[in-house]
N, C-alpha and C. Protein backbone atom coordinates (compact mmCIF):
# COMPACT_ATOMS: atom_id res chain seq x y z
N UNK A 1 0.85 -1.18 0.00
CA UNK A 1 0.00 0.00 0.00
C UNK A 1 0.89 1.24 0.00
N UNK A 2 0.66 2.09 -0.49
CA UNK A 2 0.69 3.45 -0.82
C UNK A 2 0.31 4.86 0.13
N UNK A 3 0.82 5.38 0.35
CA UNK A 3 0.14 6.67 1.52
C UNK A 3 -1.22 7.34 1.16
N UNK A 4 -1.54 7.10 -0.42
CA UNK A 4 -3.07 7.33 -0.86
C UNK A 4 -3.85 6.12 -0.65
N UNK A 5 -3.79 5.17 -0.25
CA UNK A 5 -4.49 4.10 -0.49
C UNK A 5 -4.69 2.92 -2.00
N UNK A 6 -3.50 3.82 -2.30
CA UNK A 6 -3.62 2.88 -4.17
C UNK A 6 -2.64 1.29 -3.48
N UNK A 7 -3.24 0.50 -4.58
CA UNK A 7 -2.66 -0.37 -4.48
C UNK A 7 -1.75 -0.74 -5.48
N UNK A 8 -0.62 -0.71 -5.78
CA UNK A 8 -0.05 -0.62 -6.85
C UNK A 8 0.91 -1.61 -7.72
N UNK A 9 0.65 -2.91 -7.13
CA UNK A 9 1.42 -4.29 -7.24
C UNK A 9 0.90 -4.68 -8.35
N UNK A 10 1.33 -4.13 -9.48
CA UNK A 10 0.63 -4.91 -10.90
C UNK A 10 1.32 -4.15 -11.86
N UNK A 11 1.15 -5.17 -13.43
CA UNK A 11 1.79 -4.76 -14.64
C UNK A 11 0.96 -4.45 -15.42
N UNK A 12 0.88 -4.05 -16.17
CA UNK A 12 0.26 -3.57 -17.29
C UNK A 12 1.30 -3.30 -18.51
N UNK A 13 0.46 -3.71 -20.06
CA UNK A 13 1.22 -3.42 -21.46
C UNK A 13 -0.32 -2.50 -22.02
N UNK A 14 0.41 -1.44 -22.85
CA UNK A 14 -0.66 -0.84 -23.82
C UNK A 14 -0.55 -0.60 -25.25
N UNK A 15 -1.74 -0.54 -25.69
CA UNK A 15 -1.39 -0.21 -27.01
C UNK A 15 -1.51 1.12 -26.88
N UNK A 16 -1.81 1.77 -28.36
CA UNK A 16 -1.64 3.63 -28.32
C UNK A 16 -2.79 3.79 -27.69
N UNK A 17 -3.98 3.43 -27.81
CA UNK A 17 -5.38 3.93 -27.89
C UNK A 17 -5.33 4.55 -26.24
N UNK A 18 -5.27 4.09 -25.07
CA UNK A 18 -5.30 4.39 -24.01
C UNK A 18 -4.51 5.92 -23.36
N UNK A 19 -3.49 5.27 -24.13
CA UNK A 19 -1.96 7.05 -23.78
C UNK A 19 -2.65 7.94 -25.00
N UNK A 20 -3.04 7.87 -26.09
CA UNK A 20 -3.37 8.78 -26.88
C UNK A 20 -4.60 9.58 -26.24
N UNK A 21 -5.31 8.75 -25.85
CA UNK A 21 -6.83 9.03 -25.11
C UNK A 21 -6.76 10.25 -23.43
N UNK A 22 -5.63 9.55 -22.75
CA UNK A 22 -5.67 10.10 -21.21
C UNK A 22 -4.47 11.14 -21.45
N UNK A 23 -3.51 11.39 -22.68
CA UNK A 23 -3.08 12.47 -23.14
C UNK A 23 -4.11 13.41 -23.52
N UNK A 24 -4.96 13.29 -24.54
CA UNK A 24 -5.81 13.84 -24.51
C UNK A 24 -6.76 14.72 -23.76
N UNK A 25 -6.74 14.21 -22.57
CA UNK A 25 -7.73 14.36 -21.65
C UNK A 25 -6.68 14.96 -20.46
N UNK A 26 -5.56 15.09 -20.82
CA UNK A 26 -4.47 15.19 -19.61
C UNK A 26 -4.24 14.83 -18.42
N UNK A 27 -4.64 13.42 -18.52
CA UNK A 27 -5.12 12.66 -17.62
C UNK A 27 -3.98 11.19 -17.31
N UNK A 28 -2.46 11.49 -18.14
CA UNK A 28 -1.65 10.84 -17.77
C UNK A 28 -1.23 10.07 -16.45
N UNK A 29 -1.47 10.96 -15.53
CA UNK A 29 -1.22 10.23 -13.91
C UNK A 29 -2.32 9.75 -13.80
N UNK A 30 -3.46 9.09 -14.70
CA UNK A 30 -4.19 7.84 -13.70
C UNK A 30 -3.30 6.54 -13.99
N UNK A 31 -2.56 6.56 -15.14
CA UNK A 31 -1.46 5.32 -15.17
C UNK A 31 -0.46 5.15 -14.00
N UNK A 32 -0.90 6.25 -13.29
CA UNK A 32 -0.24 5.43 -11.81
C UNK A 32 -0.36 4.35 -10.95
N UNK A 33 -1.99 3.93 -11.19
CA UNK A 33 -2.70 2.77 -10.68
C UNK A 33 -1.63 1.59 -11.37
N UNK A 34 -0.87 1.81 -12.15
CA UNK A 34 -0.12 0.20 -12.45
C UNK A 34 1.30 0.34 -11.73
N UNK A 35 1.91 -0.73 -10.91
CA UNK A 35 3.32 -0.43 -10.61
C UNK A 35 4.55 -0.30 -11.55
N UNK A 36 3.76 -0.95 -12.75
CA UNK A 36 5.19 -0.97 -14.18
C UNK A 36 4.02 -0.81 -15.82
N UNK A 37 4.44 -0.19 -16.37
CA UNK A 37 3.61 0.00 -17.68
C UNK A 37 4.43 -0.17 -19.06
N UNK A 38 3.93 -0.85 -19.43
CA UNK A 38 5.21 -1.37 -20.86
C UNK A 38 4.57 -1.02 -22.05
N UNK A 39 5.29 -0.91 -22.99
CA UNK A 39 4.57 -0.97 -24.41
C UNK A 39 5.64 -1.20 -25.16
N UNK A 40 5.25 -1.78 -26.49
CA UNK A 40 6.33 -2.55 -27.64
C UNK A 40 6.62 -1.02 -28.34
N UNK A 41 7.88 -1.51 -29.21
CA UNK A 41 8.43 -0.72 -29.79
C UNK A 41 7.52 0.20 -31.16
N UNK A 42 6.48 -0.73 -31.92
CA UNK A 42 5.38 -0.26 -32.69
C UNK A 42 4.67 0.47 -31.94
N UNK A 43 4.20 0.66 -30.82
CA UNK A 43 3.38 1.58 -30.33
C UNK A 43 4.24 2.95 -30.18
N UNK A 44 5.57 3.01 -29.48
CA UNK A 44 5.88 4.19 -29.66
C UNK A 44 6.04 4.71 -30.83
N UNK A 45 6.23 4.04 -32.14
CA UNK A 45 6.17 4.25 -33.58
C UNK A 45 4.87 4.93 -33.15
N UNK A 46 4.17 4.41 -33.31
CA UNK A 46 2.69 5.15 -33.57
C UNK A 46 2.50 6.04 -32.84
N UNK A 47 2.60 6.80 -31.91
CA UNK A 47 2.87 7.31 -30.40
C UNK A 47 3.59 8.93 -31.12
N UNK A 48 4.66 8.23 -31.53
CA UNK A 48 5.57 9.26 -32.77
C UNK A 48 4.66 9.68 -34.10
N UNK A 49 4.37 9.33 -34.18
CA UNK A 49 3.19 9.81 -35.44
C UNK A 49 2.37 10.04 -35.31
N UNK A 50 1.73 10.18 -33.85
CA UNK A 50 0.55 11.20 -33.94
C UNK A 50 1.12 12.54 -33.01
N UNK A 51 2.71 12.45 -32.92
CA UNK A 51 3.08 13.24 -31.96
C UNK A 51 2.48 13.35 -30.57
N UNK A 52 2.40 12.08 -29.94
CA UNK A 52 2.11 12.03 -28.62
C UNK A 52 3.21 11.79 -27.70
N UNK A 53 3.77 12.57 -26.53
CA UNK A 53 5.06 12.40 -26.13
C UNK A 53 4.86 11.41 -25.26
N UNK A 54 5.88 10.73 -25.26
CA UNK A 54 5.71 8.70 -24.42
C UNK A 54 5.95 8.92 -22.84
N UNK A 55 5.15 8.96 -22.10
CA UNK A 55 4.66 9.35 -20.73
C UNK A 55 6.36 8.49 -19.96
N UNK A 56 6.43 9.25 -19.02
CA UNK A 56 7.81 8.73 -18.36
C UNK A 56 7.75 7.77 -17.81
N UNK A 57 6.33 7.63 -17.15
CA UNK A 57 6.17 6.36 -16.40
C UNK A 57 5.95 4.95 -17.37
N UNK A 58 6.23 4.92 -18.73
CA UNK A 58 6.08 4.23 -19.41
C UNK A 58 7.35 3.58 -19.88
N UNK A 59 7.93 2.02 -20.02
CA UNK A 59 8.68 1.17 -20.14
C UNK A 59 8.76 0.43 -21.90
N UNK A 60 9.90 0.80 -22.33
CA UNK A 60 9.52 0.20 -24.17
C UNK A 60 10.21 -1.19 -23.47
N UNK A 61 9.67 -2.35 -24.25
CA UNK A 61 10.17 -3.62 -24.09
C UNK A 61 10.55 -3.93 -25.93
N UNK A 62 11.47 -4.34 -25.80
CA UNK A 62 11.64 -5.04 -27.08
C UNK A 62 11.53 -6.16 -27.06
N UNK A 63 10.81 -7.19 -28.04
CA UNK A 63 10.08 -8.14 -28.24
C UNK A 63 10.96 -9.35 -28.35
N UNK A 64 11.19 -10.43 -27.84
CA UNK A 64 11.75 -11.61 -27.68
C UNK A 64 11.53 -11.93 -29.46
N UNK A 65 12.51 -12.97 -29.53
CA UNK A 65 11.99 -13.87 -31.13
C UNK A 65 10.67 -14.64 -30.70
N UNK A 66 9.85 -14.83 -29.29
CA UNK A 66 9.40 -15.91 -29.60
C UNK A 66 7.81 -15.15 -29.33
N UNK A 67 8.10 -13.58 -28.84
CA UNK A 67 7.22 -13.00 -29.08
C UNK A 67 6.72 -12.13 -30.08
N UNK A 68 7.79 -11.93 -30.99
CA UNK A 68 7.98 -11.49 -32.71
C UNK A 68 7.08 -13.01 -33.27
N UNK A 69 6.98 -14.05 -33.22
CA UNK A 69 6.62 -14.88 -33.77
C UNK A 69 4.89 -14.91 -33.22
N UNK A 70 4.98 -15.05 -32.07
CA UNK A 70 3.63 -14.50 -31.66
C UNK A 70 2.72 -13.19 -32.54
N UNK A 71 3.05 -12.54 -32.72
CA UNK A 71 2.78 -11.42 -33.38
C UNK A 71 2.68 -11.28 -34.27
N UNK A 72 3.26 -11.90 -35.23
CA UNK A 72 2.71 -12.55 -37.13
C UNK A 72 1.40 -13.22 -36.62
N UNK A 73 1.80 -14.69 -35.56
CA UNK A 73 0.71 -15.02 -35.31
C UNK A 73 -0.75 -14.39 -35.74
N UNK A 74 -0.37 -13.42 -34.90
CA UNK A 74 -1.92 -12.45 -34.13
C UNK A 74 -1.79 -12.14 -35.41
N UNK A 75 -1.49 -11.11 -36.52
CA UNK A 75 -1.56 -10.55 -36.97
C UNK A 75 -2.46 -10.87 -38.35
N UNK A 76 -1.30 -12.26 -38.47
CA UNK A 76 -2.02 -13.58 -39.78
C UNK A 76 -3.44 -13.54 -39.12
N UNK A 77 -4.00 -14.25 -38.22
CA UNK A 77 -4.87 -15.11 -37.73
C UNK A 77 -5.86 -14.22 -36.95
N UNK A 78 -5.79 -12.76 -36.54
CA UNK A 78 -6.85 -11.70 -36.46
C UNK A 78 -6.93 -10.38 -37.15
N UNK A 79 -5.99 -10.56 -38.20
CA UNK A 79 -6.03 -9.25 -39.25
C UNK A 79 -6.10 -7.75 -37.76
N UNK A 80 -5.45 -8.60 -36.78
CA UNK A 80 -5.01 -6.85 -35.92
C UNK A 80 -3.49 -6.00 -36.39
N UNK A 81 -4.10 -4.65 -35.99
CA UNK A 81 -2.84 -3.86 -36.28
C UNK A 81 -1.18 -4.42 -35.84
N UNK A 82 0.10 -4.42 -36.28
CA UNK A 82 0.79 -4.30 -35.42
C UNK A 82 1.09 -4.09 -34.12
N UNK A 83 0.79 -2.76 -33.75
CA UNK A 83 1.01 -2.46 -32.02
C UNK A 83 -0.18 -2.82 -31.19
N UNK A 84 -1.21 -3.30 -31.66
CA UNK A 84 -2.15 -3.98 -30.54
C UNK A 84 -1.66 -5.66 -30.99
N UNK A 85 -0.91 -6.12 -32.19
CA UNK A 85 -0.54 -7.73 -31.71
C UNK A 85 0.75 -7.90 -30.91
N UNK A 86 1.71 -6.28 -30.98
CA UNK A 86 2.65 -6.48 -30.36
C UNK A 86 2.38 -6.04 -29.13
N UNK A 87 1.39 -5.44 -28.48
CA UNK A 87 1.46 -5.60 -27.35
C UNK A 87 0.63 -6.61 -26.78
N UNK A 88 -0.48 -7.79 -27.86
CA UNK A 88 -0.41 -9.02 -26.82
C UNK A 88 0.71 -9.59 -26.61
N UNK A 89 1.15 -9.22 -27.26
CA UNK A 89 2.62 -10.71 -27.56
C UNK A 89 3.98 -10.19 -26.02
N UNK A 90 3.73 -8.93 -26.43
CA UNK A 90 4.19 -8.36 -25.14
C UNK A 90 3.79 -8.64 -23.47
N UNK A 91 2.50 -8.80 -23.54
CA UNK A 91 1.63 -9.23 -22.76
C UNK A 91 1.89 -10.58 -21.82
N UNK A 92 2.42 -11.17 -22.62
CA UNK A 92 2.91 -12.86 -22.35
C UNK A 92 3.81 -12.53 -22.28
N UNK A 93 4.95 -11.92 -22.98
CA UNK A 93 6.87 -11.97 -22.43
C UNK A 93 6.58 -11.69 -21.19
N UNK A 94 5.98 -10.43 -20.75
CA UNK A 94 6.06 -9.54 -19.56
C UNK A 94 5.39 -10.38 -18.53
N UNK A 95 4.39 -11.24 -18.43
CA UNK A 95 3.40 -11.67 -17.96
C UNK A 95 2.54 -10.66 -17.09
N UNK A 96 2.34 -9.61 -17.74
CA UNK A 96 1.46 -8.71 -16.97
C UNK A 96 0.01 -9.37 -16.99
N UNK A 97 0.07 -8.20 -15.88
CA UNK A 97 -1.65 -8.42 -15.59
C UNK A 97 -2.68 -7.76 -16.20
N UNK A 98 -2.50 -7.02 -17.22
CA UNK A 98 -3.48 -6.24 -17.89
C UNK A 98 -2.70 -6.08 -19.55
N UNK A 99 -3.58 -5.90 -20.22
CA UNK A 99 -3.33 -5.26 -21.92
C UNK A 99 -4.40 -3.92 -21.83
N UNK A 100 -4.08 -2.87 -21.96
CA UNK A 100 -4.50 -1.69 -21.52
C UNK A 100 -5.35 -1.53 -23.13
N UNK A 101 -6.50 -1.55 -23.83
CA UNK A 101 -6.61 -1.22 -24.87
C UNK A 101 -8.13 -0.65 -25.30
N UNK A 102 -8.32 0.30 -26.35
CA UNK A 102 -9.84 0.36 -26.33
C UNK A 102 -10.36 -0.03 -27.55
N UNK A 103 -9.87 -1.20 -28.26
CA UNK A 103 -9.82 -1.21 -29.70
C UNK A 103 -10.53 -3.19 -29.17
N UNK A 104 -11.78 -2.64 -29.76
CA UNK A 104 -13.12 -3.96 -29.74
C UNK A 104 -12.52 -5.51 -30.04
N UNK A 105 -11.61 -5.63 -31.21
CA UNK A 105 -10.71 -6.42 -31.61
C UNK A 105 -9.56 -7.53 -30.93
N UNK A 106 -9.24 -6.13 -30.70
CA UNK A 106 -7.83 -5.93 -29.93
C UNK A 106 -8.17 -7.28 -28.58
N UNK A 107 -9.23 -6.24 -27.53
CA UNK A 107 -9.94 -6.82 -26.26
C UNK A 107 -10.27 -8.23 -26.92
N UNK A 108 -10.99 -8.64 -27.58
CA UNK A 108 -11.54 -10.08 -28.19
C UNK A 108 -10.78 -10.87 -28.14
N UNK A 109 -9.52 -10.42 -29.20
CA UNK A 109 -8.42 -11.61 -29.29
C UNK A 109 -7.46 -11.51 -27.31
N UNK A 110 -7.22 -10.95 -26.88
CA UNK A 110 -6.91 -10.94 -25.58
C UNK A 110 -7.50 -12.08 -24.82
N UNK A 111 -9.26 -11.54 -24.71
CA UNK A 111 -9.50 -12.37 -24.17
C UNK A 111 -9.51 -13.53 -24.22
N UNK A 112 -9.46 -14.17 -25.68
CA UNK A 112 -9.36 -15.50 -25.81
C UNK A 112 -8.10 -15.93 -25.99
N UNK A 113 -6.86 -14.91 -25.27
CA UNK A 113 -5.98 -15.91 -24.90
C UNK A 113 -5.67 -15.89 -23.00
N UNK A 114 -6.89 -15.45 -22.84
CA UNK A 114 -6.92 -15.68 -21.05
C UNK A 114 -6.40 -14.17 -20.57
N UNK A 115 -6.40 -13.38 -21.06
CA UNK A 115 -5.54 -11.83 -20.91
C UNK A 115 -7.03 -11.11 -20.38
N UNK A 116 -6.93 -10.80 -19.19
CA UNK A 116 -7.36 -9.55 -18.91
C UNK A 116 -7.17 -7.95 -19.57
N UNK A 117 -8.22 -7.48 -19.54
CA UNK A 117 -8.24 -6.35 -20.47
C UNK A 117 -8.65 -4.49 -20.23
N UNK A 118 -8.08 -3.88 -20.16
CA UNK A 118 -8.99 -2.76 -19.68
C UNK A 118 -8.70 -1.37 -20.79
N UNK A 119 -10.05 -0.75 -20.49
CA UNK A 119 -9.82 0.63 -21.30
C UNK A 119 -9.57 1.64 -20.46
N UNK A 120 -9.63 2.86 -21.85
CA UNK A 120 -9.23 4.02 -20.81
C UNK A 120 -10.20 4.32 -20.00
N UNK A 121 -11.52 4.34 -19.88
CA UNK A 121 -12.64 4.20 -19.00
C UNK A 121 -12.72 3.61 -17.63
N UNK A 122 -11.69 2.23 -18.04
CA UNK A 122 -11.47 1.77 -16.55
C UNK A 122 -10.67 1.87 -16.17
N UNK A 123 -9.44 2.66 -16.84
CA UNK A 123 -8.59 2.94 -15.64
C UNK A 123 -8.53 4.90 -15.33
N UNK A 124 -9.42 5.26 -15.75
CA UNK A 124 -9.96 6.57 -15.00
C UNK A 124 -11.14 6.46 -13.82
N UNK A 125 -11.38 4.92 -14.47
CA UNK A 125 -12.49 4.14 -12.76
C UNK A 125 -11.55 4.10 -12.01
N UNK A 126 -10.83 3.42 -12.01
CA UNK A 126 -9.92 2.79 -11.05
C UNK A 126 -8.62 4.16 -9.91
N UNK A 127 -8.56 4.54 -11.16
CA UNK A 127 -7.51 5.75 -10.47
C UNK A 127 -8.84 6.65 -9.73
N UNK A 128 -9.77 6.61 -9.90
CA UNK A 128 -10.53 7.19 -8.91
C UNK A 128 -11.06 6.82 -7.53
N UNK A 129 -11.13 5.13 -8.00
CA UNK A 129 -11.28 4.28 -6.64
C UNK A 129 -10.06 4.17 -5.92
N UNK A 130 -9.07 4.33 -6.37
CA UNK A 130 -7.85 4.32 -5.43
C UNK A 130 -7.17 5.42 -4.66
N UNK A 131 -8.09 6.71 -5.48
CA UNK A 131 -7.34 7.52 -4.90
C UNK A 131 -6.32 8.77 -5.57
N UNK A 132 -6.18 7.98 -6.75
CA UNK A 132 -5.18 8.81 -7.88
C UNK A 132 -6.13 10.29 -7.90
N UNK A 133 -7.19 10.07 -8.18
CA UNK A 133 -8.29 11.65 -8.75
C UNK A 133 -8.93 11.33 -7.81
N UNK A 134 -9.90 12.74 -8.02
CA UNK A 134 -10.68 12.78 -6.89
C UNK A 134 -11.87 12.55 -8.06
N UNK A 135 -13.28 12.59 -7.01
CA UNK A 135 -14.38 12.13 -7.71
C UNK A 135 -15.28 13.45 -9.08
N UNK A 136 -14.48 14.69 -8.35
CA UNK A 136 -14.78 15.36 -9.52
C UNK A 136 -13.96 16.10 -10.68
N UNK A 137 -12.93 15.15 -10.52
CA UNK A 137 -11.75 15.08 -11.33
C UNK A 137 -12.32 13.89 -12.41
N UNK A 138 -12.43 12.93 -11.83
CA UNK A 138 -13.41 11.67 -12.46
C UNK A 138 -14.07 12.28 -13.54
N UNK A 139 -15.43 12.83 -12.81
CA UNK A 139 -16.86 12.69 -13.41
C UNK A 139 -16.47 13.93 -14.87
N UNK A 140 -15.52 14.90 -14.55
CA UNK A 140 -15.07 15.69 -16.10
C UNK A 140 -14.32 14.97 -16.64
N UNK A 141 -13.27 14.69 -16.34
CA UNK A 141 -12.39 13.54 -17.24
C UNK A 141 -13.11 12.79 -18.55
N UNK A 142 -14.71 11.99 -17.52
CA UNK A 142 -15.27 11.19 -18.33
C UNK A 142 -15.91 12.38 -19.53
N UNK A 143 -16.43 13.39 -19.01
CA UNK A 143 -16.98 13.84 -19.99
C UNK A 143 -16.28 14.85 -20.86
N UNK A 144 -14.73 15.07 -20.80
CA UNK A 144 -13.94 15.43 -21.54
C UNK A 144 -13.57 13.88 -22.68
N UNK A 145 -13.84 13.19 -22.40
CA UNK A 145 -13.31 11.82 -23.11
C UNK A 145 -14.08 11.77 -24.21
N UNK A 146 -15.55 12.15 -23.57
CA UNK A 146 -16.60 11.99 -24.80
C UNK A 146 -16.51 13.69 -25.46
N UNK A 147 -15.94 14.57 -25.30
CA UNK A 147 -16.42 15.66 -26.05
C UNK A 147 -15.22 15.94 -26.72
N UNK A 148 -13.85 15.62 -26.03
CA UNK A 148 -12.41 16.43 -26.08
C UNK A 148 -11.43 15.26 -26.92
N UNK A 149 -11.67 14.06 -26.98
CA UNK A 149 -10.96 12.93 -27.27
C UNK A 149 -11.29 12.55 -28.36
N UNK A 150 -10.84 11.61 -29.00
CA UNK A 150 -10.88 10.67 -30.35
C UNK A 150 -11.28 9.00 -30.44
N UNK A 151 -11.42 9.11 -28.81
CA UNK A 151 -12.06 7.38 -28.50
C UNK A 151 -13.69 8.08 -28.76
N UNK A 152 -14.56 7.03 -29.42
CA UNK A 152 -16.00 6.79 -29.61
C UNK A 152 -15.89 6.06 -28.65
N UNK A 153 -16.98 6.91 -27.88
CA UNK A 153 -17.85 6.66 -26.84
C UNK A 153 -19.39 6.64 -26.85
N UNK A 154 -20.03 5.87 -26.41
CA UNK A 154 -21.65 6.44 -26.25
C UNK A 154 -21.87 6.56 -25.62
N UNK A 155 -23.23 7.55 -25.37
CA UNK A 155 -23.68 8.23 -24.47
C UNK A 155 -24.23 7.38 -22.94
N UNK A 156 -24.88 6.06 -23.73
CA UNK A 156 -25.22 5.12 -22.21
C UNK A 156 -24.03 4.59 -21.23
N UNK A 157 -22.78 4.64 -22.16
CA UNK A 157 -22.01 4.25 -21.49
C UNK A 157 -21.29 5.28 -20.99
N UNK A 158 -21.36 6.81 -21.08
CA UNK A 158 -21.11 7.51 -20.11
C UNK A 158 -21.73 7.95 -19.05
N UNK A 159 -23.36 7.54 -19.44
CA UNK A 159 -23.95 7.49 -18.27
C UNK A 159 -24.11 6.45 -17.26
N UNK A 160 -23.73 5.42 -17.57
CA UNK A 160 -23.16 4.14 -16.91
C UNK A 160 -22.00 4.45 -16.10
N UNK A 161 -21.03 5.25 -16.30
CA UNK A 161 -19.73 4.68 -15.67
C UNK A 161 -19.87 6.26 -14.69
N UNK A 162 -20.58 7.67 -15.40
CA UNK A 162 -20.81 8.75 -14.01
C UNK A 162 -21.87 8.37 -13.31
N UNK A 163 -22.69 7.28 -13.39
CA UNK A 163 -23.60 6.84 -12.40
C UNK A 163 -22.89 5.91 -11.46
N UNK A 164 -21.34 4.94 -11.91
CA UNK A 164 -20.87 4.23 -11.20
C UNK A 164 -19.64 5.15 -9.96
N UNK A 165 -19.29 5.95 -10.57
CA UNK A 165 -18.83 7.23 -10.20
C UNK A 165 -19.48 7.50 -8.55
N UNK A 166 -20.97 8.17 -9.26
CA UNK A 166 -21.58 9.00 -8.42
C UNK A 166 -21.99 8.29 -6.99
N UNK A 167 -22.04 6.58 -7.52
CA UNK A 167 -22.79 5.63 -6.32
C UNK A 167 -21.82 5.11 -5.67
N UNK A 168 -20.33 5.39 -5.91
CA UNK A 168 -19.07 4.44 -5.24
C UNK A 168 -19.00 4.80 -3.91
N UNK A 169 -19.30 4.13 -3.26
CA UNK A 169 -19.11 4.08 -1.07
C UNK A 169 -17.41 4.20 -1.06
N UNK A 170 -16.45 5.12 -0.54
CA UNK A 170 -15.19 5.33 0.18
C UNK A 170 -15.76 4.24 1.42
């Protein structure tokens, strides 16, 4: 434990969609909720091309041969982008506990290789349940995400997650 109450014993890998998103939103320190945050070398490619600067708390891993092989895998066999197959493949070198992503696809093939999954949605939940933001740091965040950002969002599901917000017991 942490002097805020975060709990912070966990890994996480991302693709762009998440850092592009909580850049966006300037909302970089809810990636504090992870104790180590990785991403493959294609994501900072991409990261670099939309001119998004690569958050400090963020770790490049370069990809084993046997996770380069993984990653044709994915790539052959779910027609996914590069940096969301290199960061499952990353996912498994690292053995983290999360693939940070908001790309429908992306989450699918994850899950069906046993990978837990989260978006930027839940980890602006989470950094709020722990402590990172406060609750009305939260409830704009979310609605900078849907007005200020480039992730598609809908509307039930922003009223879903400031209703989960508004009802959370400290």
């Amino acid at each position: 434990m942490i002097s805020n109450g975060a709990y912070m014993g966990n890994k996480a890998v991302s693709n762009t969609g998440p850092i592009i998103h909580l850049t966006e939103i300037d909302l970089i320190k809810s990636f504090d909720i992870f104790s180590l945050l990785f991403v493959p070398e294609e994501v900072v490619r991409e990261l670099n091309r939309n001119k998004i600067p690569i958050p400090k708390k963020i770790n490049v891993s370069k990809l084993t041969a046997a996770s380069k092989n993984q990653t044709k895998l994915l790539t052959n066999q779910y027609d996914l982008d590069l940096g969301e197959a290199e960061a499952i493949a990353l996912t498994h070198q690292e053995k983290a506990d999360y693939f940070l992503t908001d790309d429908l696809d992306a989450r699918n093939v994850a899950i069906t290789h046993s990978i837990k999954t989260r978006g930027t949605i839940g980890i602006i939940s989470r950094a709020f349940r722990e402590k990172i933001i406060s609750k009305e740091t939260a409830i704009s965040k979310v609605r900078e995400l849907q007005n200020k950002s480039s992730l598609f969002i809908t509307q039930d599901l922003i009223n879903e997650i400031l209703g989960a917000i508004n009802n959370f017991k400290r």
